[in-house]
C-alpha atoms as a PDB file:
ATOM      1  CA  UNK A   1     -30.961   1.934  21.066  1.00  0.00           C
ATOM      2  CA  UNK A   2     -34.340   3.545  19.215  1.00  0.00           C
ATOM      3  CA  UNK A   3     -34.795   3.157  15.651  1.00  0.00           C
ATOM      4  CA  UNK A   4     -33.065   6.218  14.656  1.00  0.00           C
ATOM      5  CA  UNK A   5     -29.484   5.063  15.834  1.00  0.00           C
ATOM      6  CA  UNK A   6     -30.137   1.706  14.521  1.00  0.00           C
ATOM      7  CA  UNK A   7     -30.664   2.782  11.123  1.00  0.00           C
ATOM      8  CA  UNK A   8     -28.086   5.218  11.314  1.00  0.00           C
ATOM      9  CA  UNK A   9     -25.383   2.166  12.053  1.00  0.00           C
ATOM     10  CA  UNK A  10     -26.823   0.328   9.479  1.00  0.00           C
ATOM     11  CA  UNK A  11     -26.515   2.935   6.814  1.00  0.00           C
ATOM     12  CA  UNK A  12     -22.620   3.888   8.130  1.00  0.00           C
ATOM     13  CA  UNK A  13     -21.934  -0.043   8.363  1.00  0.00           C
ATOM     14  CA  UNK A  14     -23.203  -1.370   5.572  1.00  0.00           C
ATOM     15  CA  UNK A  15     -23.375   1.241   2.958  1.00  0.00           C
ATOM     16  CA  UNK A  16     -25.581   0.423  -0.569  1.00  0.00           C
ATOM     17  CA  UNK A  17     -26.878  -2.313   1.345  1.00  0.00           C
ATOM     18  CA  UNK A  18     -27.398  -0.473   4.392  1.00  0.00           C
ATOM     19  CA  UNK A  19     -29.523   1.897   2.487  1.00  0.00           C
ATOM     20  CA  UNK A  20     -31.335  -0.939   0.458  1.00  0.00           C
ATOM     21  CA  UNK A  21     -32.544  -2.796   4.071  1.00  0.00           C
ATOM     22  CA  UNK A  22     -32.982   0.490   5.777  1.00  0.00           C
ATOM     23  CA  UNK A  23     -35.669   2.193   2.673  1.00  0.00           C
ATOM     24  CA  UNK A  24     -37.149  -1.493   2.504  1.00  0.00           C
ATOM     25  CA  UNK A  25     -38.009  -1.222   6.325  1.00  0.00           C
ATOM     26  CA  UNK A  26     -39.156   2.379   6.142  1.00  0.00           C
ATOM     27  CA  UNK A  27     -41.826   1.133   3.323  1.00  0.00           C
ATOM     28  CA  UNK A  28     -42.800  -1.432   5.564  1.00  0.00           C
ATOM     29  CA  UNK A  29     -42.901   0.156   8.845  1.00  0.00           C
ATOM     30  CA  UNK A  30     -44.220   4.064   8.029  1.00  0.00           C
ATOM     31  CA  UNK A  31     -43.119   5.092  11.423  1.00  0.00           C
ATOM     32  CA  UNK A  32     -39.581   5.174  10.519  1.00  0.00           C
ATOM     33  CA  UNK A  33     -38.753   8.396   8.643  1.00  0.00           C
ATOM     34  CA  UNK A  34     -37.466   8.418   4.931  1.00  0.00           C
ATOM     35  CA  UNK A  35     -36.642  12.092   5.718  1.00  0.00           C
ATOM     36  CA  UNK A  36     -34.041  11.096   8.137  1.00  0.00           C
ATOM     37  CA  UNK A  37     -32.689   8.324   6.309  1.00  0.00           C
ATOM     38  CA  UNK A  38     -31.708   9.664   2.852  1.00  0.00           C
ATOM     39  CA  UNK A  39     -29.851  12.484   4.066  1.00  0.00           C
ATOM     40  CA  UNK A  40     -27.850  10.815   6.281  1.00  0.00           C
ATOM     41  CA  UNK A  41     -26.581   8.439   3.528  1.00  0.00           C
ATOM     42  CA  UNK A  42     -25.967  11.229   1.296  1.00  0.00           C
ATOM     43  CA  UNK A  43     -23.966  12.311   4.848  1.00  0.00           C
ATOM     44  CA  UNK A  44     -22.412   9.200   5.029  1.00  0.00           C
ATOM     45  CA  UNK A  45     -21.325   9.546   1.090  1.00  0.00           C
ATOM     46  CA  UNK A  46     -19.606  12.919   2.115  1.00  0.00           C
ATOM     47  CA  UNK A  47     -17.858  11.441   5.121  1.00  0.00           C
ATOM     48  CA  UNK A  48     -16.774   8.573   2.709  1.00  0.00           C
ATOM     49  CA  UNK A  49     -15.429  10.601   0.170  1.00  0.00           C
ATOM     50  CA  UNK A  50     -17.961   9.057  -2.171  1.00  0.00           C
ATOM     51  CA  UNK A  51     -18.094  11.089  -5.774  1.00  0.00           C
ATOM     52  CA  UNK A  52     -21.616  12.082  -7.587  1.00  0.00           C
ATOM     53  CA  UNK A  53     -21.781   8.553  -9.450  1.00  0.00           C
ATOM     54  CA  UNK A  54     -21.168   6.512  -5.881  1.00  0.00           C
ATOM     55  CA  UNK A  55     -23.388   9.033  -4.074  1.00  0.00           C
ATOM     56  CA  UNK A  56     -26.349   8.560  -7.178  1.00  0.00           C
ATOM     57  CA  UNK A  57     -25.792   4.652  -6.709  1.00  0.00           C
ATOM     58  CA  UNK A  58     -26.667   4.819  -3.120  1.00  0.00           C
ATOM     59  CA  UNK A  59     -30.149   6.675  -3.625  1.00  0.00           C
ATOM     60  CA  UNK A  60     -30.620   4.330  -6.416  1.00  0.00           C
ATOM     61  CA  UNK A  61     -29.839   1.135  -3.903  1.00  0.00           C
ATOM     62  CA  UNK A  62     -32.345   3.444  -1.424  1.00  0.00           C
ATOM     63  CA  UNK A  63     -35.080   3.662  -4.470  1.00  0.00           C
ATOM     64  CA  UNK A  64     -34.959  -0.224  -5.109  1.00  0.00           C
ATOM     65  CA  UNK A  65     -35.112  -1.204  -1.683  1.00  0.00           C
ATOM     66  CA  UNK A  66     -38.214   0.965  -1.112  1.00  0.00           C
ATOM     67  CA  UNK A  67     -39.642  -0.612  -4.557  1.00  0.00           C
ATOM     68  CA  UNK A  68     -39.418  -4.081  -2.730  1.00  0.00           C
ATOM     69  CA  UNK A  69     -40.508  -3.129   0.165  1.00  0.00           C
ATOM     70  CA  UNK A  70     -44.090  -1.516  -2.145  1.00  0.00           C
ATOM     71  CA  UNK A  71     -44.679  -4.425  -3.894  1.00  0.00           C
ATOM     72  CA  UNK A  72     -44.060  -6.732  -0.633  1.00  0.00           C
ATOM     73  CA  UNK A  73     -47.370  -3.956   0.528  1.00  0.00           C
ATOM     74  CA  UNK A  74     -48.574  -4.018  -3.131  1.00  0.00           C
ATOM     75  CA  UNK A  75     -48.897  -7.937  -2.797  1.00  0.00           C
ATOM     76  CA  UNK A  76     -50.496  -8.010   0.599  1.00  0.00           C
ATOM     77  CA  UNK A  77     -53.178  -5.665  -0.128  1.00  0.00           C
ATOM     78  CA  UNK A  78     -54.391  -7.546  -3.609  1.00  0.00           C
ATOM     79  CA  UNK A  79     -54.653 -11.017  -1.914  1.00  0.00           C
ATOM     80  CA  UNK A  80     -56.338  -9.917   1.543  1.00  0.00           C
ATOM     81  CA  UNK A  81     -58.603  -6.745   0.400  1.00  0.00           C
ATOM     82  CA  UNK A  82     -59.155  -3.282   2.500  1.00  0.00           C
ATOM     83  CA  UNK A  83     -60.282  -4.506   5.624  1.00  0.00           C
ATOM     84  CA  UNK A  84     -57.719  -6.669   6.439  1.00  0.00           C
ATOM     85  CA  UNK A  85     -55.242  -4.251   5.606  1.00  0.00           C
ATOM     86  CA  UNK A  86     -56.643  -1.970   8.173  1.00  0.00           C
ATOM     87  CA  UNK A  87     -57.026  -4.744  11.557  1.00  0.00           C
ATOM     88  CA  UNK A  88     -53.263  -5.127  10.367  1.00  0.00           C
ATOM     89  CA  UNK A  89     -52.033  -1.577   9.822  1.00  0.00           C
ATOM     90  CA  UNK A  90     -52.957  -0.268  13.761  1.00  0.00           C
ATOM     91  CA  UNK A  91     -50.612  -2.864  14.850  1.00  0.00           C
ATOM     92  CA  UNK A  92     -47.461  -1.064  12.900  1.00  0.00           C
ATOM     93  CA  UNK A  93     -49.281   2.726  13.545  1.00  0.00           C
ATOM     94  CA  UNK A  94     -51.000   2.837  10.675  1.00  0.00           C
ATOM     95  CA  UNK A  95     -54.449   4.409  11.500  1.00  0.00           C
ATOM     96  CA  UNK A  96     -57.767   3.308   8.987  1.00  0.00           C
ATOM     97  CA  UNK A  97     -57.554   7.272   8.295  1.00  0.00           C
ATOM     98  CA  UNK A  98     -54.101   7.472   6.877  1.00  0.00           C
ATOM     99  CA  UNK A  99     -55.043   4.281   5.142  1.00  0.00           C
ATOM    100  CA  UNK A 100     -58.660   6.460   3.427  1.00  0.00           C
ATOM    101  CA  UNK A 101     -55.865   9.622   2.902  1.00  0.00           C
ATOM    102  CA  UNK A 102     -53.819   7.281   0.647  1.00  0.00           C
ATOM    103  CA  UNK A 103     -57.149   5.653  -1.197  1.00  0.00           C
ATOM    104  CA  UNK A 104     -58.517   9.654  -2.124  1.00  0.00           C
ATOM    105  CA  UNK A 105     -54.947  10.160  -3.757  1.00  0.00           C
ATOM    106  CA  UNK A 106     -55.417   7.621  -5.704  1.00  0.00           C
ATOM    107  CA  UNK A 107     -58.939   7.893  -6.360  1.00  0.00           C
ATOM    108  CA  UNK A 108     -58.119  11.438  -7.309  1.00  0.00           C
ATOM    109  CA  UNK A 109     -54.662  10.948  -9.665  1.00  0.00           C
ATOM    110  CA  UNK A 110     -55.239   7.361 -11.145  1.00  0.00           C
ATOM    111  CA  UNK A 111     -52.543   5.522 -12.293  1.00  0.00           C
ATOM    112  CA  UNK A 112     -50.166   8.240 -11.606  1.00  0.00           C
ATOM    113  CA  UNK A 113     -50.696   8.312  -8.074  1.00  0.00           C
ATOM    114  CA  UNK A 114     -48.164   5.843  -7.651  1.00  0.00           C
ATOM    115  CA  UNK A 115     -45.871   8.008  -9.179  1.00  0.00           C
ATOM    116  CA  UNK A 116     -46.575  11.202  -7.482  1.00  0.00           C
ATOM    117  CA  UNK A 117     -47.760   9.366  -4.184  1.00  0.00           C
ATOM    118  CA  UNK A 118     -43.510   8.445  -3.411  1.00  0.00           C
ATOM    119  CA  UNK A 119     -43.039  12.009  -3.175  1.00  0.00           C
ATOM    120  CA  UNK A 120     -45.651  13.003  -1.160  1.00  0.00           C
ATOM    121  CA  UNK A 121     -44.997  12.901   2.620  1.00  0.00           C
ATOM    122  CA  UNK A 122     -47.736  10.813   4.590  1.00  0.00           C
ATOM    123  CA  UNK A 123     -48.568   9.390   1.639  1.00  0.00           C
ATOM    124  CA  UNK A 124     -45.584   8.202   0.322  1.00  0.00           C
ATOM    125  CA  UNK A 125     -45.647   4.943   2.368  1.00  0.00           C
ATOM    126  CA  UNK A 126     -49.194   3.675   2.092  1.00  0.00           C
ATOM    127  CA  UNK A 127     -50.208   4.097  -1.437  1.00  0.00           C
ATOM    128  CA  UNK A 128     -49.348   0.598  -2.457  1.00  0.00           C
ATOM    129  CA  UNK A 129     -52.513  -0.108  -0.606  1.00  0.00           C
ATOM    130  CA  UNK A 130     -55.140   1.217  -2.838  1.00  0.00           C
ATOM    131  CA  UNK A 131     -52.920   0.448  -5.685  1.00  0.00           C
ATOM    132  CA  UNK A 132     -53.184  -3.447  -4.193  1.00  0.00           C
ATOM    133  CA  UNK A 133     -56.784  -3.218  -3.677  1.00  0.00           C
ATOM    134  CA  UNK A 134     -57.517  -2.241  -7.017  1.00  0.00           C
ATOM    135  CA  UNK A 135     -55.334  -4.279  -8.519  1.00  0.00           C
ATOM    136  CA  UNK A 136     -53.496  -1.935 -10.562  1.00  0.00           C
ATOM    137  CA  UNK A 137     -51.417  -3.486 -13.460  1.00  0.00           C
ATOM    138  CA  UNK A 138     -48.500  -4.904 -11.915  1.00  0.00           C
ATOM    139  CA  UNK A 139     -45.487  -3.859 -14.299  1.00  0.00           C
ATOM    140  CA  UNK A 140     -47.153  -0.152 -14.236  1.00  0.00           C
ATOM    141  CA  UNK A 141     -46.644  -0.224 -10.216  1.00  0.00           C
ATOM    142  CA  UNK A 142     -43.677  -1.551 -10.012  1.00  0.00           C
ATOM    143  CA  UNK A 143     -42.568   1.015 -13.169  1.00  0.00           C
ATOM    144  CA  UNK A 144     -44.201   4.326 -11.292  1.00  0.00           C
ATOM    145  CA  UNK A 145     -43.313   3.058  -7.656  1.00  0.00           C
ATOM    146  CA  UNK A 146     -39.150   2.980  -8.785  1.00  0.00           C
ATOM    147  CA  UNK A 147     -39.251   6.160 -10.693  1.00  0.00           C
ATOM    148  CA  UNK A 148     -41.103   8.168  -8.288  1.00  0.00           C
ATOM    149  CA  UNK A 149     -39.223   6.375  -4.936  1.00  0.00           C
ATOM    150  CA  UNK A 150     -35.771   7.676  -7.414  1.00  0.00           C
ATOM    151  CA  UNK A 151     -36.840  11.059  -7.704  1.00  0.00           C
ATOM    152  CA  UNK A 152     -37.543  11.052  -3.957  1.00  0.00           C
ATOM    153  CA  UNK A 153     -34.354   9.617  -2.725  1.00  0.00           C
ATOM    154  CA  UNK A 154     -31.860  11.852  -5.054  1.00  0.00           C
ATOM    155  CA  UNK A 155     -33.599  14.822  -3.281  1.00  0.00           C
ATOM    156  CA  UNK A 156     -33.198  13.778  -0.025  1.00  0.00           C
ATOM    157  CA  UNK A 157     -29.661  12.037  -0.666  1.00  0.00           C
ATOM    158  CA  UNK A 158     -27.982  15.202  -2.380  1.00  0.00           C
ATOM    159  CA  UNK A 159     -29.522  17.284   0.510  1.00  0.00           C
ATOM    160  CA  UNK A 160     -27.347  15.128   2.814  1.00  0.00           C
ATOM    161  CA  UNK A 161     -24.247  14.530   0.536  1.00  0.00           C
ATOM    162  CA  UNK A 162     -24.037  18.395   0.015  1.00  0.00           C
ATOM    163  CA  UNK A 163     -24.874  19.499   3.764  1.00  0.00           C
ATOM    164  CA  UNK A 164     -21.266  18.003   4.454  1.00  0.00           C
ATOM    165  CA  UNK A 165     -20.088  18.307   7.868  1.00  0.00           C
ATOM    166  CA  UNK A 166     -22.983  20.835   8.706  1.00  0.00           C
ATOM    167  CA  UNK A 167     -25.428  18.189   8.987  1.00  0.00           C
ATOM    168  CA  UNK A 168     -25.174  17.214  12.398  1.00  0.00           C
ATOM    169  CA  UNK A 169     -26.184  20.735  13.440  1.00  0.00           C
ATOM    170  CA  UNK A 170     -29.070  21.251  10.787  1.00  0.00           C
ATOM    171  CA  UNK A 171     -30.907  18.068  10.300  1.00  0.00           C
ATOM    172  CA  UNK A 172     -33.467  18.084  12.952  1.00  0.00           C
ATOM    173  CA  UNK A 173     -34.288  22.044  11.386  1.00  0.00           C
ATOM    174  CA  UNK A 174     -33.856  21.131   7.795  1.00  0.00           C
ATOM    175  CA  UNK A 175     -35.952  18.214   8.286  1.00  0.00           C
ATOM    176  CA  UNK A 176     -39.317  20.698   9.186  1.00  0.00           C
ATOM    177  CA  UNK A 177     -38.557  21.650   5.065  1.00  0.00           C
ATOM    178  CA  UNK A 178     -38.296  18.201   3.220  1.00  0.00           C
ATOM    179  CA  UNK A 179     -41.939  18.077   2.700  1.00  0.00           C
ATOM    180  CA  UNK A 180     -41.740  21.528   1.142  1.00  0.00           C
ATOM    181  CA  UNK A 181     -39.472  20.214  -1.047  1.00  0.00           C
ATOM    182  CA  UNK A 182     -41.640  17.469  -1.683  1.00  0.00           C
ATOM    183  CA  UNK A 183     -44.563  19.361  -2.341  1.00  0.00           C
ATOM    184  CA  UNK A 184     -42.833  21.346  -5.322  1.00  0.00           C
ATOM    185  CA  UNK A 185     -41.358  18.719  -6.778  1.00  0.00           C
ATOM    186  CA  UNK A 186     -45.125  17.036  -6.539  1.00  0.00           C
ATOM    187  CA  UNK A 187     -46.648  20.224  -8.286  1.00  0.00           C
ATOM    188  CA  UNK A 188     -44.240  20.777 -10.882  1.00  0.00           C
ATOM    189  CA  UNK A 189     -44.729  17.180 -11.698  1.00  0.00           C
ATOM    190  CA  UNK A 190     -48.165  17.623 -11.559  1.00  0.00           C
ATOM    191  CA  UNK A 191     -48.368  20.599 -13.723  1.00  0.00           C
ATOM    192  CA  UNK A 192     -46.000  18.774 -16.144  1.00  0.00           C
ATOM    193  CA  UNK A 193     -48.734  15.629 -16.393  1.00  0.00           C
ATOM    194  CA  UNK A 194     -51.758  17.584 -16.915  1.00  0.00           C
ATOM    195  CA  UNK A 195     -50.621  19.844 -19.414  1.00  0.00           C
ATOM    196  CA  UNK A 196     -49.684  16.762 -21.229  1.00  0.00           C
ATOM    197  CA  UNK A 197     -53.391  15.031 -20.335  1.00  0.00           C
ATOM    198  CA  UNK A 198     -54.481  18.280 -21.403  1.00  0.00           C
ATOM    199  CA  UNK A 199     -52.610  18.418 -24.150  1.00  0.00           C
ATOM    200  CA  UNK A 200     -53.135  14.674 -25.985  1.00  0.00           C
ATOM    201  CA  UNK A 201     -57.354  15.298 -25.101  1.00  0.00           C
ATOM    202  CA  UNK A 202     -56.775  18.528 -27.449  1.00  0.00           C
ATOM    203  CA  UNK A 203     -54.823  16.778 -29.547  1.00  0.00           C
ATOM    204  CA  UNK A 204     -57.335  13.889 -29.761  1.00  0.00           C
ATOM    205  CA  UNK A 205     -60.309  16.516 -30.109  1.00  0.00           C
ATOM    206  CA  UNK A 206     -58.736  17.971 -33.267  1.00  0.00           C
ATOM    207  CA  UNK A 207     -58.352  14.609 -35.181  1.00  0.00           C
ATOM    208  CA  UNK A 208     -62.004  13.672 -34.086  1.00  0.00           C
END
């Protein structure tokens, strides 16, 4: 049985926990897909007869489990340093260049990398690594990690829950366009944070 069909058991088995274990293990092991796993517990919700509230309650179980799983990656990466984390990320596939990919995103965004970084396929899983390594502020990690791993998992759960019975038949196409998704929901929340940046330097300018 590959991956796929095991977390697919786990989510139908198991439910809120299923979801918890199986976003915890796709933090910790990139290779497994959250594009793949949210939907089919939103699917999972539909075939359950779960309403909005239930269905919201599993991505929120999915958006705490991936949390854990961050600051379990958070963690490792402040106590053992960069390289390390790299002799130990080509034994679960994670390549020293994914690892630099994640460190420019949050060279580039800051703080809010974290935020944006949960949303951002490829990058998604590995930005608790820089985040480690420069010790970010733990409560502000933990506080951008859940919001932004929310955000992610309510897009990707809905798509599922409201896909219905069609979901058998479209996932493997519909999952080529979660990362489109992802990338406007990353730019609109983008825009959104500069203009206020922008927008509190103005204001700071004026009372200076």
């Amino acid at each position: 049985m590959d991956i796929i069909n095991i977390i697919t058991s786990l989510v139908s088995s198991y439910g809120y926990l299923g979801i918890f274990i199986a976003a915890f293990a796709e933090t910790i092991f990139p290779p497994i897909p959250s594009e793949l796993i949210f939907p089919l517990a939103g699917f999972v919700g539909f075939k359950s007869n779960f309403t909005y509230i239930e269905t919201f309650f599993m991505a929120t179980s999915g958006a705490v489990g991936a949390t854990i799983g961050a600051i379990v990656i958070y963690l490792i990466s402040f106590k053992i340093g960069r390289i390390a984390i790299i002799k130990i990320g080509k034994y679960i596939f994670v390549s020293e260049k994914k690892i630099e990919s994640a460190e420019k995103w949050f060279e580039k965004y800051g703080i809010y990398a974290v935020f944006l970084g949960r949303m951002a396929p490829g990058v998604r899983e590995l930005i608790s690594v820089p985040a480690g390594i420069a010790r970010m502020p733990f409560a502000k990690f933990v506080t951008f990690t859940f919001f932004g791993s929310l955000i992610w998992s309510l897009i990707l759960v809905f798509s599922g829950y409201y896909l219905g019975n069609s979901w058998d038949s479209l996932s493997e196409t519909l999952s080529i366009y979660f990362p489109i998704i992802s990338v406007i929901t990353l730019l609109s929340i983008g825009i959104v944070i500069s203009c206020y940046v922008l927008y509190n330097k103005r204001k700071n300018r004026i009372k200076n």
